[in-house]
N, C-alpha and C. Protein backbone atom coordinates (compact mmCIF):
# COMPACT_ATOMS: atom_id res chain seq x y z
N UNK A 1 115.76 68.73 107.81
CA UNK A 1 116.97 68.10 108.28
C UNK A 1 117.11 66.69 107.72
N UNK A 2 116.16 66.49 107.30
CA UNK A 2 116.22 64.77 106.89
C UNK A 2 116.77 64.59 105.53
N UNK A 3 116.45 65.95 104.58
CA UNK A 3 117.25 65.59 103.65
C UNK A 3 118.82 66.18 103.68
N UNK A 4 118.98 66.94 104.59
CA UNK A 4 120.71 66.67 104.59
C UNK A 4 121.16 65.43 105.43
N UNK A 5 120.55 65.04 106.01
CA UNK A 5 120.99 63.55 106.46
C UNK A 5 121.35 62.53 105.58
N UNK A 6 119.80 62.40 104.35
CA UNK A 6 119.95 61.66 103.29
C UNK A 6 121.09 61.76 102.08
N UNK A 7 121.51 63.22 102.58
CA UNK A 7 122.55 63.45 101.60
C UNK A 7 124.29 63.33 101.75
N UNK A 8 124.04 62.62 102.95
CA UNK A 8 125.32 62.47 103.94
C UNK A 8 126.43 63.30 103.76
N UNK A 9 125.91 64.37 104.01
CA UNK A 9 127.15 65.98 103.98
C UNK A 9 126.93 66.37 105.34
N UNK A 10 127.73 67.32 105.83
CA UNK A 10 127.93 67.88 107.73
C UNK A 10 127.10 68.97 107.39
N UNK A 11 125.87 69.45 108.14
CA UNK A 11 124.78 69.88 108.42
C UNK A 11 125.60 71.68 108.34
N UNK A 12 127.03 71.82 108.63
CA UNK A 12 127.42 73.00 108.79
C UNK A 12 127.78 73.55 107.06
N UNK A 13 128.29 72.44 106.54
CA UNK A 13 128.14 72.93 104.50
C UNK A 13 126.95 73.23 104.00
N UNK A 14 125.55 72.91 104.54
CA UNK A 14 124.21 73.04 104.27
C UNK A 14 124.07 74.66 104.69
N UNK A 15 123.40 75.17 105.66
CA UNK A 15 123.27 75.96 106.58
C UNK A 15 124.34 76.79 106.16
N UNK A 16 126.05 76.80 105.49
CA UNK A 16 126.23 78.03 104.85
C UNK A 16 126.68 77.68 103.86
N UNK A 17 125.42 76.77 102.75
CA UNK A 17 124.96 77.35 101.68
C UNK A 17 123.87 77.74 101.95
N UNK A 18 123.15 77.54 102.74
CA UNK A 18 121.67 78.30 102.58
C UNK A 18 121.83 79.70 102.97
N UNK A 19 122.75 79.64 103.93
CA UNK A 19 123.05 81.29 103.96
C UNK A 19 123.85 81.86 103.20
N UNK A 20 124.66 81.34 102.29
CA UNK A 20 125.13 82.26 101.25
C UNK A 20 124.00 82.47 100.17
N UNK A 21 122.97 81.57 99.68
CA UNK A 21 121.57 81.27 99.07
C UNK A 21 120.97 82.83 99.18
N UNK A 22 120.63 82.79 100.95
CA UNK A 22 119.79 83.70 101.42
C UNK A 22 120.26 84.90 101.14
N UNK A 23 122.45 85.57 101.46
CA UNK A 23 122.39 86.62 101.22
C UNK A 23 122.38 87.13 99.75
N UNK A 24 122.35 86.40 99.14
CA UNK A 24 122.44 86.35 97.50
C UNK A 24 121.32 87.05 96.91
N UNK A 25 120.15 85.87 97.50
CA UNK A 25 118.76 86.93 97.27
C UNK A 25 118.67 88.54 97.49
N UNK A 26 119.42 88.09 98.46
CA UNK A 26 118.42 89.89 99.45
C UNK A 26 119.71 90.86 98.28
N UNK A 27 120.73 90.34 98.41
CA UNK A 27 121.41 91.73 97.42
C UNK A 27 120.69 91.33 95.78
N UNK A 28 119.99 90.56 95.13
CA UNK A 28 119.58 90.61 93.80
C UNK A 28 118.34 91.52 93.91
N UNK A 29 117.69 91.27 95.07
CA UNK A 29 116.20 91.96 95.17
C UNK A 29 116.80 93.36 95.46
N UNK A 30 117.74 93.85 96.40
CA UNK A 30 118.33 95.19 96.44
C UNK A 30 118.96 95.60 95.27
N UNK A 31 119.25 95.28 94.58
CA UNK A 31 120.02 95.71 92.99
C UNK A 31 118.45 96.27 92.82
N UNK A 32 117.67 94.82 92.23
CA UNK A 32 116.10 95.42 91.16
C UNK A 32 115.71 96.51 92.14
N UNK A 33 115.77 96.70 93.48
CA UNK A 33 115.17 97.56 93.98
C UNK A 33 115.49 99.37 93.39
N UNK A 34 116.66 99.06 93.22
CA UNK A 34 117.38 100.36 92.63
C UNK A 34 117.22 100.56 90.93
N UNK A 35 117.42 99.13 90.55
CA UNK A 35 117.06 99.53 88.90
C UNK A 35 115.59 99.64 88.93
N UNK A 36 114.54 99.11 89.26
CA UNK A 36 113.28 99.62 89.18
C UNK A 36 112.94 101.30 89.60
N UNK A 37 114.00 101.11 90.75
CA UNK A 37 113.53 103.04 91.21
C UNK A 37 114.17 103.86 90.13
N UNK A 38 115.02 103.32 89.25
CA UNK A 38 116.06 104.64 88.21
C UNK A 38 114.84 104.38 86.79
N UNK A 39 114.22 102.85 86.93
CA UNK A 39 113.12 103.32 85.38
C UNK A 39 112.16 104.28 86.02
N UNK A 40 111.45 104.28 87.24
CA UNK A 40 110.37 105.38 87.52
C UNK A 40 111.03 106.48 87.60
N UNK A 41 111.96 106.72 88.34
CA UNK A 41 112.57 108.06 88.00
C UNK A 41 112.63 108.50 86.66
N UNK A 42 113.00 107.93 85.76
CA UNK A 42 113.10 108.52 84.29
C UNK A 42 111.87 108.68 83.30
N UNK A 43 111.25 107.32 83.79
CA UNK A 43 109.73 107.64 83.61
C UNK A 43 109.04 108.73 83.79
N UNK A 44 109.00 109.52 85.28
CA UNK A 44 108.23 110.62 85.47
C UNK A 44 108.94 111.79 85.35
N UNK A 45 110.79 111.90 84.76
CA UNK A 45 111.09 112.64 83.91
C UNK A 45 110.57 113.14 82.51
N UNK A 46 110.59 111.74 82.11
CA UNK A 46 110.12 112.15 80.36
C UNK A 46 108.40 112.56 80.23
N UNK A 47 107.29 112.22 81.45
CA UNK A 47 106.28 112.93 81.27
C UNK A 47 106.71 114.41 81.97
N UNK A 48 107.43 114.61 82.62
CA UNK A 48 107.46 116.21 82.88
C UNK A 48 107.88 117.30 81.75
N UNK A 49 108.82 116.29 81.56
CA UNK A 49 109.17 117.27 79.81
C UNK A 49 108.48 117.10 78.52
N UNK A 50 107.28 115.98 78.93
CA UNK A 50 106.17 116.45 77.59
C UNK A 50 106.78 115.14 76.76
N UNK A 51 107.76 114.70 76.84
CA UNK A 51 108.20 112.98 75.89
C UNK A 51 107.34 111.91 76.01
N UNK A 52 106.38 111.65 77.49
CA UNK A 52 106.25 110.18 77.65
C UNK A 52 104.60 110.17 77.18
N UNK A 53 103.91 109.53 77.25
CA UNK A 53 102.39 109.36 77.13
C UNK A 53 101.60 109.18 77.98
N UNK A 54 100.54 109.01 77.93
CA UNK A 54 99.36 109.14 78.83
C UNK A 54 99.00 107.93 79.27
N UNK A 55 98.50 107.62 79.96
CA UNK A 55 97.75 106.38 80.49
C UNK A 55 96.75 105.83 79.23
N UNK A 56 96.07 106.63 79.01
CA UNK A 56 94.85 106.74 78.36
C UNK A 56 95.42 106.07 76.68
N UNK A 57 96.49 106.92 76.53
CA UNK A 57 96.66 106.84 74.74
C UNK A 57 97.53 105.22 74.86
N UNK A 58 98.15 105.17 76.02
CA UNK A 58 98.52 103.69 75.91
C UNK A 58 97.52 102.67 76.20
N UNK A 59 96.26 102.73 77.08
CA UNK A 59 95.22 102.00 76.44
C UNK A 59 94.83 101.57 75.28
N UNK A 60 94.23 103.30 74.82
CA UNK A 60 93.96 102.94 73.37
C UNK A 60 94.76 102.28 72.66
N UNK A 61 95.65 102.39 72.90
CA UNK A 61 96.83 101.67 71.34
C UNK A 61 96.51 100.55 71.63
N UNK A 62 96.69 100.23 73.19
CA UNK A 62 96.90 98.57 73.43
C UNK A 62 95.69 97.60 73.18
N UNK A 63 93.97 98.51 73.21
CA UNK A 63 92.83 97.72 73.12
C UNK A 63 92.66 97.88 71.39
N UNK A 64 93.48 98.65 70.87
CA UNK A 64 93.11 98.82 69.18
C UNK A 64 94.14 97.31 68.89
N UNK A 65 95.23 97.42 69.70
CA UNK A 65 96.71 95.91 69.07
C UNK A 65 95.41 94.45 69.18
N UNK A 66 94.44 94.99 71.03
CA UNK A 66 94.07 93.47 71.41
C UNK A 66 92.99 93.66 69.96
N UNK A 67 92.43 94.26 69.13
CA UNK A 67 90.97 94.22 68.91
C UNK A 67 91.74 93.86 67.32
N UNK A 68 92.92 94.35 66.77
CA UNK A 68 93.62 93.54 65.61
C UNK A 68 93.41 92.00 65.99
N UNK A 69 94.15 91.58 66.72
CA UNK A 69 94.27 90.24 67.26
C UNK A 69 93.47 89.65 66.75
N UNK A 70 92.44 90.06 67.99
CA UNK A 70 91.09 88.97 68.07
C UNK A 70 90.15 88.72 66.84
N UNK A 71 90.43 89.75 65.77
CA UNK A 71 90.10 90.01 64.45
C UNK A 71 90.72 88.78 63.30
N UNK A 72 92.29 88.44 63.87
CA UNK A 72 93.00 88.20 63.28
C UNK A 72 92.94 86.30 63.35
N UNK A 73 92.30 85.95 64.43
CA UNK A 73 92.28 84.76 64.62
C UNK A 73 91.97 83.57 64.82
């Protein structure tokens, strides 16, 4: 409260911006909530139909990229 005091504005323009702030968040985090659920959905589409990769072979690739690197520098 002390810094809307210091900012000499009416405590009621604060309080709804913080609540327009607040509902702002909660619908951005509800959007990603839905675009994150439509990449796993499609995700565990394309391993059902045999498109996506393994856990395993994306390791490997990724410790063969780190082991270029560390080679490299």
């Amino acid at each position: 409260m002390a810094e809307v005091k210091a900012a000499n504005g009416p405590v009621s323009h604060y309080l709804c911006e913080l609540t327009r702030d607040y509902v702002q968040r909660q619908q951005e985090a509800r959007e990603y909530e839905v675009y994150l659920g439509g990449k796993v959905q499609a995700g565990r589409a394309s391993m059902r139909a045999g498109v996506g990769r393994s856990n395993d072979e994306i390791e490997a690739a990724f410790a063969a990229r780190r082991a270029r690197v560390a080679h490299s520098a």
